[in-house]
Protein backbone atom coordinates (compact mmCIF):
# COMPACT_ATOMS: atom_id res chain seq x y z
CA UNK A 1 75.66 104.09 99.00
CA UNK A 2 77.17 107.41 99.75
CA UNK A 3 79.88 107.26 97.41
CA UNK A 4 77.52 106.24 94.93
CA UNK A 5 75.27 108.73 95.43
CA UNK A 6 78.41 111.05 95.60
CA UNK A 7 80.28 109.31 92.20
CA UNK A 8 76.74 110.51 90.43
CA UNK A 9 76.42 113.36 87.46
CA UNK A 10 72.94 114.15 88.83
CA UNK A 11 72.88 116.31 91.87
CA UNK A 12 72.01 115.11 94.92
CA UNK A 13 69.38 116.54 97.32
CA UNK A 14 69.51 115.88 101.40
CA UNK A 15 66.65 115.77 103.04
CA UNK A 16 67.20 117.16 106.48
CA UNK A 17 70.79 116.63 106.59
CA UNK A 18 73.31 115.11 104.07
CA UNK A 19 74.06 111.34 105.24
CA UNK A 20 77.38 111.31 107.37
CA UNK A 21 77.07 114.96 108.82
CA UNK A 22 77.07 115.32 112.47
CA UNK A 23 74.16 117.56 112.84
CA UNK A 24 75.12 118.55 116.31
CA UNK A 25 78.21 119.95 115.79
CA UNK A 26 78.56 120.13 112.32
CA UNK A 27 81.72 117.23 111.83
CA UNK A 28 81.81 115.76 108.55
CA UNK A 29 82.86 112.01 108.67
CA UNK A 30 83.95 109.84 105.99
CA UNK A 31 82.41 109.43 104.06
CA UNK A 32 79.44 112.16 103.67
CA UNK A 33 77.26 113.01 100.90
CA UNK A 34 77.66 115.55 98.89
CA UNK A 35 74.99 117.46 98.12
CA UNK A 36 73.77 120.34 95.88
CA UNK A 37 71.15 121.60 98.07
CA UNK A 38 69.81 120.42 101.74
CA UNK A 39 66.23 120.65 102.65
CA UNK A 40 66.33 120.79 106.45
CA UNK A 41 62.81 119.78 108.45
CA UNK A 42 60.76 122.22 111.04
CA UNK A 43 64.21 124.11 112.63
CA UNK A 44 67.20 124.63 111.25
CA UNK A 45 69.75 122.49 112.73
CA UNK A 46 73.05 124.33 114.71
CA UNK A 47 75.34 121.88 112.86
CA UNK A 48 74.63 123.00 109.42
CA UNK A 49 76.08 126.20 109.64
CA UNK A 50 79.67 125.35 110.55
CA UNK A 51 82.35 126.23 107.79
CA UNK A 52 83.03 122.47 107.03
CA UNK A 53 79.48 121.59 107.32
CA UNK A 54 78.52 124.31 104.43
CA UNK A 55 80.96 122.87 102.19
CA UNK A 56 78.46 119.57 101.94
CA UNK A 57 75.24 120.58 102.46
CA UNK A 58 75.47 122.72 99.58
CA UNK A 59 72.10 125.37 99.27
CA UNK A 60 70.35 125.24 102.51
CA UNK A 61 66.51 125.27 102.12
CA UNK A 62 64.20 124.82 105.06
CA UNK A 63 60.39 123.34 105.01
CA UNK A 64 57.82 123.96 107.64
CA UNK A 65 56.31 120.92 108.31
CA UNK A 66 53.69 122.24 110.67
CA UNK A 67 55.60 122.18 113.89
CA UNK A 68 53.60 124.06 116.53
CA UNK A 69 55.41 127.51 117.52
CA UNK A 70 54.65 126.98 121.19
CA UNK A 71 57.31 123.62 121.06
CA UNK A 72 59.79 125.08 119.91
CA UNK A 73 62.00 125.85 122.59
């Protein structure tokens, strides 16, 4: 399904992170999607922001989804 989604004319959006991205540490595996834009959920994650992980997630949006400050640690 990712190289599908990847083989597509239509951009794809993540939701949280694109499939195949280690959102840990920010390794890409094989395969990953590609996408146009990411929209990440409550925090953004540490492994989006590594220099191979920004080549795949393409525009990084993130949306509050009503996580309490006070859990956040």
């Amino acid at each position: 399904m990712i190289e599908w989604a990847n083989a597509q004319l239509a951009p794809v959006l993540a939701l949280d992170t694109p499939s195949g991205l280690d959102l840990t540490v920010g390794h890409v595996h094989h395969p990953t999607v590609q996408a146009a834009a990411t929209l990440t959920l409550a925090l953004p994650k540490s492994g989006l922001f590594t220099k191979e992980a920004k080549e795949v997630r393409g525009d990084l949006y993130l949306g509050n989804i009503g996580v309490p400050p006070e859990i956040v640690c």
